[in-house]
N, C-alpha and C. Protein backbone atom coordinates (compact mmCIF):
# COMPACT_ATOMS: atom_id res chain seq x y z
N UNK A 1 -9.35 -29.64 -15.05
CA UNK A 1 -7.97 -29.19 -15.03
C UNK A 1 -7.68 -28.58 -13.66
N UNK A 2 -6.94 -28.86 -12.94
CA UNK A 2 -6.29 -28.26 -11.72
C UNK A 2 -5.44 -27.19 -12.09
N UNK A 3 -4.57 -26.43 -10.99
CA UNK A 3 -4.06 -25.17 -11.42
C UNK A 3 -3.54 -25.06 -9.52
N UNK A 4 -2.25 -24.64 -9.83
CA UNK A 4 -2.25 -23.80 -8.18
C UNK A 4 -1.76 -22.33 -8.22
N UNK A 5 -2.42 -22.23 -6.76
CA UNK A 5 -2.53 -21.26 -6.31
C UNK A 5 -2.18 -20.87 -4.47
N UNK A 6 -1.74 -19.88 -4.13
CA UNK A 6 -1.57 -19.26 -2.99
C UNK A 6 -3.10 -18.85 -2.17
N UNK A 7 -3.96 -18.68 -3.13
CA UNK A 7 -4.95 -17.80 -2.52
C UNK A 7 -5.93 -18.81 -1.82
N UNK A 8 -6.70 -18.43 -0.79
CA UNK A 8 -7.85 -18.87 -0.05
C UNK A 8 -8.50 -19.57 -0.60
N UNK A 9 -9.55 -20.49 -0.55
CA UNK A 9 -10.46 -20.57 -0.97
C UNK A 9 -11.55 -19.79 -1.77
N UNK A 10 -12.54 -19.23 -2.48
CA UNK A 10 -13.54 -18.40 -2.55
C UNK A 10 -13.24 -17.19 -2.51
N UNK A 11 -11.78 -17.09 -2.84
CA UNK A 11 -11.46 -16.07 -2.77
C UNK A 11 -11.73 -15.25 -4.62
N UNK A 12 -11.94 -14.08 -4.80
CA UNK A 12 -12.41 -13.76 -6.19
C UNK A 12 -10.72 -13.05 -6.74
N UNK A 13 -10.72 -13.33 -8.04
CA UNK A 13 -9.53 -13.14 -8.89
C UNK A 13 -8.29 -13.49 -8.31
N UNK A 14 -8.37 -14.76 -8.78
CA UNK A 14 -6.97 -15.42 -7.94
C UNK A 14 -6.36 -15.52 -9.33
N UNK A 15 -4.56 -15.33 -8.60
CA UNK A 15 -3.68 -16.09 -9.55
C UNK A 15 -3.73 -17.49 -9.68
N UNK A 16 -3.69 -17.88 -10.98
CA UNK A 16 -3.39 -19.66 -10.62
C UNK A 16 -2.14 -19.92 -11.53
N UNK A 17 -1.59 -20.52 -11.58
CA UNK A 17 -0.33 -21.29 -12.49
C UNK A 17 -0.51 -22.72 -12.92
N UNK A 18 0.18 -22.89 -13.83
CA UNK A 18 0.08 -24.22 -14.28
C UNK A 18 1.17 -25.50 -13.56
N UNK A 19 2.05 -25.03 -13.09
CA UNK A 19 2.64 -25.72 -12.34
C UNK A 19 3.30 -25.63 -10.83
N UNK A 20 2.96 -26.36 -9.84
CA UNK A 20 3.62 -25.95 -8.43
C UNK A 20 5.27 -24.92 -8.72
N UNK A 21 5.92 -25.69 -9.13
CA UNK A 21 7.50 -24.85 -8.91
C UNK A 21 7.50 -23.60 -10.48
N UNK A 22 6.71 -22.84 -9.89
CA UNK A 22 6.46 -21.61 -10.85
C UNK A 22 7.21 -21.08 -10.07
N UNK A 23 8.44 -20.14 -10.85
CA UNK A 23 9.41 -19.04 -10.00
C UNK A 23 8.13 -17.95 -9.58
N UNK A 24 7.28 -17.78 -10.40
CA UNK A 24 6.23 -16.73 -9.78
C UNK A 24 5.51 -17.19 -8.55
N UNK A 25 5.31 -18.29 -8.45
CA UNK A 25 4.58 -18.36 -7.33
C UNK A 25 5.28 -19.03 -6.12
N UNK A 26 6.36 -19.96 -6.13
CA UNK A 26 7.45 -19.86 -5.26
C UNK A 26 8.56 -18.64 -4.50
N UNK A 27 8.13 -17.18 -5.39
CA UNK A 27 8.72 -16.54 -4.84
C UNK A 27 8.78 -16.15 -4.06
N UNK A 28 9.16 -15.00 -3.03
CA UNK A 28 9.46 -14.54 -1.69
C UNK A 28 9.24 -13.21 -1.51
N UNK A 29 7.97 -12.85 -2.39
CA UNK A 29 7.60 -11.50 -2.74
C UNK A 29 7.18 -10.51 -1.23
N UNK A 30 6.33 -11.22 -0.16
CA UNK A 30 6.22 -10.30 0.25
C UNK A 30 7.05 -10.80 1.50
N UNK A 31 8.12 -11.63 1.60
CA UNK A 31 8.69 -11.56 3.03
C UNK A 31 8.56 -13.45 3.61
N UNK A 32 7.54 -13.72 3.34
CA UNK A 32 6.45 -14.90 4.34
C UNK A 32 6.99 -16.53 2.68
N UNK A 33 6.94 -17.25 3.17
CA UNK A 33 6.53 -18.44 1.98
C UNK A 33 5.36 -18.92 2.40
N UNK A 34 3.82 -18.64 1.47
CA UNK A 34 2.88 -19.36 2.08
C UNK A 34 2.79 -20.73 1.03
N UNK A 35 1.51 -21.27 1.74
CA UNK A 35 1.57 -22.77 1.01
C UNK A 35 0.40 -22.85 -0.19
N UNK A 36 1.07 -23.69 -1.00
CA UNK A 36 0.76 -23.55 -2.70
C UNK A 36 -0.15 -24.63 -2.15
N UNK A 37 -1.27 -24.61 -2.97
CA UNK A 37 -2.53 -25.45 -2.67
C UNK A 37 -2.60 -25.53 -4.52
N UNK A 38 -3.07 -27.04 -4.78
CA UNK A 38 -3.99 -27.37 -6.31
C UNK A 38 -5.25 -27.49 -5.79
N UNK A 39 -6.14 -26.78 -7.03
CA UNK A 39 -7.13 -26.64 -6.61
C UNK A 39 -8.18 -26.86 -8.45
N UNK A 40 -9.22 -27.35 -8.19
CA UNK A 40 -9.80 -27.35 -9.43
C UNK A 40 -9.83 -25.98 -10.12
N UNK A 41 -9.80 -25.71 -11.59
CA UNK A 41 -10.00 -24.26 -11.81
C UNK A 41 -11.65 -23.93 -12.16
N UNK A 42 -12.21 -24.86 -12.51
CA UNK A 42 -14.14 -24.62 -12.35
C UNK A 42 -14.45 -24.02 -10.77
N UNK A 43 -13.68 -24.35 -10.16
CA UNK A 43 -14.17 -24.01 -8.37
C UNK A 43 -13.81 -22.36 -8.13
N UNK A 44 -13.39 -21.97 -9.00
CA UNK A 44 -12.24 -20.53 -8.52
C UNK A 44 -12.93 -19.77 -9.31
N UNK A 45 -14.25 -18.13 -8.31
CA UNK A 45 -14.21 -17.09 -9.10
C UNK A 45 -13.07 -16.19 -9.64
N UNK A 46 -13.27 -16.06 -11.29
CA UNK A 46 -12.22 -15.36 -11.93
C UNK A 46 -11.00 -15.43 -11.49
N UNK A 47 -10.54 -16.60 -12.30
CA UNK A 47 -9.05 -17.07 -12.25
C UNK A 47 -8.46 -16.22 -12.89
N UNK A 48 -7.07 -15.85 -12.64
CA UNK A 48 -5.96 -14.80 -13.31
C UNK A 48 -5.11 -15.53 -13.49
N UNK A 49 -4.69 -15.72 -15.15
CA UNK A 49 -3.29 -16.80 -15.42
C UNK A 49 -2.47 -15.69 -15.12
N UNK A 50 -0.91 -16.76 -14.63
CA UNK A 50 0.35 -16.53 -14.11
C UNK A 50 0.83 -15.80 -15.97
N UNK A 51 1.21 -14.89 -15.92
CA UNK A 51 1.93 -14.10 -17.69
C UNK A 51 3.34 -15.43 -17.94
N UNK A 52 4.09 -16.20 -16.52
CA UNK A 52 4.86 -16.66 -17.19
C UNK A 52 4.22 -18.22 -17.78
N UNK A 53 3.54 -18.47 -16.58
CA UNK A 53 3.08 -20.19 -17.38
C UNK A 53 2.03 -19.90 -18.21
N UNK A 54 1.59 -19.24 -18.92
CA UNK A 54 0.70 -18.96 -20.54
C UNK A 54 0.90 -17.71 -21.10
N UNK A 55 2.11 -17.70 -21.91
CA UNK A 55 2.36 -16.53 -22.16
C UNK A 55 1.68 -16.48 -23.11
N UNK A 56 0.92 -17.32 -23.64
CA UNK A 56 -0.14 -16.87 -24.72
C UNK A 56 -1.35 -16.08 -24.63
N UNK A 57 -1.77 -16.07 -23.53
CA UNK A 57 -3.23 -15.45 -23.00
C UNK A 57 -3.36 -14.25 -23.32
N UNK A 58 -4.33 -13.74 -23.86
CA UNK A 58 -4.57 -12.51 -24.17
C UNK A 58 -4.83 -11.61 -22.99
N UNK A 59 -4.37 -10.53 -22.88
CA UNK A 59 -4.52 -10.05 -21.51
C UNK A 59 -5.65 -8.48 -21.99
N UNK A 60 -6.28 -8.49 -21.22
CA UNK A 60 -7.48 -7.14 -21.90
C UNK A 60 -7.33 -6.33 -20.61
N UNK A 61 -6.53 -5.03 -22.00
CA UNK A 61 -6.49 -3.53 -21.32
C UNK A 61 -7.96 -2.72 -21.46
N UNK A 62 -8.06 -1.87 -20.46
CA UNK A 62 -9.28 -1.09 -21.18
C UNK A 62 -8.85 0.46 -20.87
N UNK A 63 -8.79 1.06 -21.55
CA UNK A 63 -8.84 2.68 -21.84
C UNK A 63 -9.49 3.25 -21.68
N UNK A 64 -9.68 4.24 -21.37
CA UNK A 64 -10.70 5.12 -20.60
C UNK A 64 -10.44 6.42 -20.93
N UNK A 65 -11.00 7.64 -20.92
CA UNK A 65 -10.60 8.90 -21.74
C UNK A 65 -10.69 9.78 -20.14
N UNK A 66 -9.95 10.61 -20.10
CA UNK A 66 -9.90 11.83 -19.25
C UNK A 66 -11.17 12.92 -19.63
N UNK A 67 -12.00 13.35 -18.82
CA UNK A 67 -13.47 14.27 -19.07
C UNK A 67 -12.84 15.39 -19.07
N UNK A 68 -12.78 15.78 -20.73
CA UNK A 68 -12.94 17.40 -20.83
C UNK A 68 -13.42 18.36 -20.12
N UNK A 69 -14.77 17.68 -19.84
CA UNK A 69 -15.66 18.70 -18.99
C UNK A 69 -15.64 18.84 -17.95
N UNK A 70 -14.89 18.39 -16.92
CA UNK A 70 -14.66 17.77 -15.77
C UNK A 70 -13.44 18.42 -15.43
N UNK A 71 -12.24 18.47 -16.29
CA UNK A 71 -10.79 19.04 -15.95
C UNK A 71 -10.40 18.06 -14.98
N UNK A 72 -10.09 16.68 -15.24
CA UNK A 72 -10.06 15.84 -14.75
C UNK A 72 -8.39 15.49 -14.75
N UNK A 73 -7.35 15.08 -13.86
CA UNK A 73 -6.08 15.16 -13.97
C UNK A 73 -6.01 13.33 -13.98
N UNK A 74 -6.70 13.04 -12.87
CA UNK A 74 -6.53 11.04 -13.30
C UNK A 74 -7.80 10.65 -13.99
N UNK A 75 -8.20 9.66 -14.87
CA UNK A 75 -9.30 9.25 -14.95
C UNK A 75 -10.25 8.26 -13.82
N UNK A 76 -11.36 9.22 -13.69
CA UNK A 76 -12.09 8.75 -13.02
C UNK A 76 -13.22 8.87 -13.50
N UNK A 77 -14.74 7.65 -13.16
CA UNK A 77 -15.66 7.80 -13.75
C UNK A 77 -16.65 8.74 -13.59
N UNK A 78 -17.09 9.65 -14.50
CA UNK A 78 -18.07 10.87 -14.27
C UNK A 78 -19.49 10.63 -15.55
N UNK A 79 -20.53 11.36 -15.22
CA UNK A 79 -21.10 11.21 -16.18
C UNK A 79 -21.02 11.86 -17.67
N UNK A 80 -19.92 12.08 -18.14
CA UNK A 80 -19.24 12.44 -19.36
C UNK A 80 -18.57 11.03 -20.35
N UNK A 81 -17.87 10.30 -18.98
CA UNK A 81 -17.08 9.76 -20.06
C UNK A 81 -17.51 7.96 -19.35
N UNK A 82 -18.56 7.99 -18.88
CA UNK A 82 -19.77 6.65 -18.90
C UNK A 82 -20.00 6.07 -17.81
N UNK A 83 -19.37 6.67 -16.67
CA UNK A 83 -19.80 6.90 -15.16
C UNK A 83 -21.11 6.52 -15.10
N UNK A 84 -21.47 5.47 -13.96
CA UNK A 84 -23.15 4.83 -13.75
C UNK A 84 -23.14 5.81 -11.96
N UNK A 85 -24.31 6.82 -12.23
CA UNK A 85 -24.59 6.53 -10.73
C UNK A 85 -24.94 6.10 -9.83
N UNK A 86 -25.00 5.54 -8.16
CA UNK A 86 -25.20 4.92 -7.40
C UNK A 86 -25.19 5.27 -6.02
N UNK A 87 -25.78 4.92 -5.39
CA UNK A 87 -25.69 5.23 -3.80
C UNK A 87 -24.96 4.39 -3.21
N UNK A 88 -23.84 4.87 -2.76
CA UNK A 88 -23.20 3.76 -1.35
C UNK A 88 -23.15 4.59 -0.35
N UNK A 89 -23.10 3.47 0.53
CA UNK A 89 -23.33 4.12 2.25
C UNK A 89 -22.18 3.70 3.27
N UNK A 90 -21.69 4.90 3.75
CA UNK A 90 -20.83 5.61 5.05
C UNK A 90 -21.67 4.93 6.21
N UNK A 91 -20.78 3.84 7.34
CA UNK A 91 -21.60 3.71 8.57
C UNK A 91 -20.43 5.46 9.37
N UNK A 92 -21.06 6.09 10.25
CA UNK A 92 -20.57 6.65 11.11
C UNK A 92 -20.57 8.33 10.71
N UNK A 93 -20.66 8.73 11.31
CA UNK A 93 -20.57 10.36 11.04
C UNK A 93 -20.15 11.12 12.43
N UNK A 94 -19.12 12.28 12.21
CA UNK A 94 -18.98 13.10 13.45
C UNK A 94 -20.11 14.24 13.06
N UNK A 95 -21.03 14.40 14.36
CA UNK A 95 -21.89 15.46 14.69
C UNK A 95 -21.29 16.39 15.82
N UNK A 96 -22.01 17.46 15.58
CA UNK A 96 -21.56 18.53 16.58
C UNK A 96 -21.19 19.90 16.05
N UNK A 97 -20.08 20.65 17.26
CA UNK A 97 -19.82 22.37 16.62
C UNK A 97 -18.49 21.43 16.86
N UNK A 98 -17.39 22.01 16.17
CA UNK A 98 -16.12 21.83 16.20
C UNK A 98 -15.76 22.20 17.65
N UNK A 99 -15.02 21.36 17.95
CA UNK A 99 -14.60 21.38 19.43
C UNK A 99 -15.04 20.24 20.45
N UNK A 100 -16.33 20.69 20.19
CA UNK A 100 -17.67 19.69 20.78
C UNK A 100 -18.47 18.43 20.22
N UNK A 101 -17.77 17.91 18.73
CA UNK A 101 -18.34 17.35 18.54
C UNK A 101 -17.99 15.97 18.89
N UNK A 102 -18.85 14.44 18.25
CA UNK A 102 -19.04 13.35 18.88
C UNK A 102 -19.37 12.63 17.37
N UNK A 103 -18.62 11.14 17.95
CA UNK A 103 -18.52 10.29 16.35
C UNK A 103 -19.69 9.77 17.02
N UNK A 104 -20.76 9.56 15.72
CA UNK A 104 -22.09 8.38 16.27
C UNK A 104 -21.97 7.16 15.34
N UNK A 105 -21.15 6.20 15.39
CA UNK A 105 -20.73 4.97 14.71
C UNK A 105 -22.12 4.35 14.02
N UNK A 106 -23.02 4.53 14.66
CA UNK A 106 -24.66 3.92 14.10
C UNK A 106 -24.97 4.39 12.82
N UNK A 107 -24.89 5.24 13.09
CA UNK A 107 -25.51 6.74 11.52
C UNK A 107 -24.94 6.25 10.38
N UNK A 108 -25.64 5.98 9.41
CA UNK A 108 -25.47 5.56 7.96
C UNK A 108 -25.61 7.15 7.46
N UNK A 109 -24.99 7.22 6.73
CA UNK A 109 -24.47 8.67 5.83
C UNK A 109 -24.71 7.81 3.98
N UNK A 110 -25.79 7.88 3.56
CA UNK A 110 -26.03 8.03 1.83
C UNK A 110 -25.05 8.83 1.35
N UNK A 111 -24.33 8.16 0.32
CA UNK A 111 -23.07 9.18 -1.04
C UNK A 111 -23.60 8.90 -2.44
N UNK A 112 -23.70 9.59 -3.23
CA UNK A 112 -23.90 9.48 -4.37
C UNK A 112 -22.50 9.70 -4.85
N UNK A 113 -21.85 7.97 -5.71
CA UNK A 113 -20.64 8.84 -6.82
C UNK A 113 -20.94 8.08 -7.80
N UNK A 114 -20.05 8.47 -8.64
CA UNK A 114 -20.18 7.71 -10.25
C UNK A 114 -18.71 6.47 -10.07
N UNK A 115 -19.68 5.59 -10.41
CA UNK A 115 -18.65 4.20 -11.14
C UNK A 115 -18.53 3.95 -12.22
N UNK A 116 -17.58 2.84 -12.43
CA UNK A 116 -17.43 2.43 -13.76
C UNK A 116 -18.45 1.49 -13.89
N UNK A 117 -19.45 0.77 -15.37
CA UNK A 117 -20.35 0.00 -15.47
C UNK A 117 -20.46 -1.15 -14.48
N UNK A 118 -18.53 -1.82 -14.69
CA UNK A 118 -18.54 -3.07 -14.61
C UNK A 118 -18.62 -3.38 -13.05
N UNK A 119 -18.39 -2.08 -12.46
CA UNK A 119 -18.57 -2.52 -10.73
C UNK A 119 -19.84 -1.71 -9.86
N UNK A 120 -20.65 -1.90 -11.17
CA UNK A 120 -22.05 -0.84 -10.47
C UNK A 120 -22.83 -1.59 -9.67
N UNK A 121 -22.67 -3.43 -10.37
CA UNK A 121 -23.19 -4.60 -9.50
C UNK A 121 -22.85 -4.42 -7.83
N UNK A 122 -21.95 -3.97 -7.51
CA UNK A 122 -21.74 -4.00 -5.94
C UNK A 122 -22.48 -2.48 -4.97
N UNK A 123 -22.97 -2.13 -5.47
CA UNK A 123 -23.92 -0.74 -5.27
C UNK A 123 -24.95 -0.78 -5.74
N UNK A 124 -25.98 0.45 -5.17
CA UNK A 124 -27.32 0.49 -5.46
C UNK A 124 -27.10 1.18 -6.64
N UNK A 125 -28.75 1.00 -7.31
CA UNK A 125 -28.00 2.08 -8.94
C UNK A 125 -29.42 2.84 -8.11
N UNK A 126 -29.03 4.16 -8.84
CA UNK A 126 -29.71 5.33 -8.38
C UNK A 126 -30.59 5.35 -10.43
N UNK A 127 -31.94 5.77 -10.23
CA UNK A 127 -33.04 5.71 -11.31
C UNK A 127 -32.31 7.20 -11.63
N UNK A 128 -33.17 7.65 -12.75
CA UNK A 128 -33.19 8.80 -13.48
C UNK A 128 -34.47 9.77 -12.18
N UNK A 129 -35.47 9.18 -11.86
CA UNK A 129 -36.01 9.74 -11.09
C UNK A 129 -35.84 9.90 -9.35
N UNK A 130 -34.53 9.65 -8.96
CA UNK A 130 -33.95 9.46 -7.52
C UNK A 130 -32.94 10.94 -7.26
């Protein structure tokens, strides 16, 4: 089955539509008209149907709870409410005394934060013993 789309190649979570003259994807949303390409839909990581050409598709919300323990005003992931931890890494750090100091672009800076499960794949996971 083919499908078009605006987006790149290899590009991940693309819109696709079922037909070229989709008012959604002919539109003039950001200014520019770029060019509608068909493209196989087996070839395309995580395709996103157009809501108007399948209005049948089930669309999956996910909910998430605000951490009591946390006093949390947006939800974000913590280890309360199923937050995975992980190390990602900062290239660059300013060293120095204020006034005097100097960016060293080389310097990798380690962060420990909490993610959500489903995007822990793009980070290191940090053990129980780390």
């Amino acid at each position: 089955m083919n499908v078009y789309t605006t987006a790149l190649s290899g590009s991940r979570n693309v819109h696709v539509h079922r037909t070229p003259d989709c008012r959604e994807l002919t539109g003039h949303k950001h200014g520019t008209r770029r060019e509608v390409r068909e493209v196989p839909l087996r070839d395309l990581d995580g395709p996103s149907p157009c809501r108007r050409c399948w209005p049948d598709v089930p669309r999956v919300k996910i909910w998430r709870p605000l951490c009591p323990e946390c006093g949390q005003k947006r939800v974000l992931p913590c280890p309360h409410n199923g937050g995975v931890l992980v190390r990602s890494e900062r290239r660059g750090q300013w060293t120095g005394r204020i006034g005097q100091s100097e960016y060293d672009p080389t310097k990798i800076v380690p962060r420990f934060v909490y993610v959500w499960p489903e995007n822990a794949y793009k980070y290191h996971l940090v053990g129980p013993d780390q």
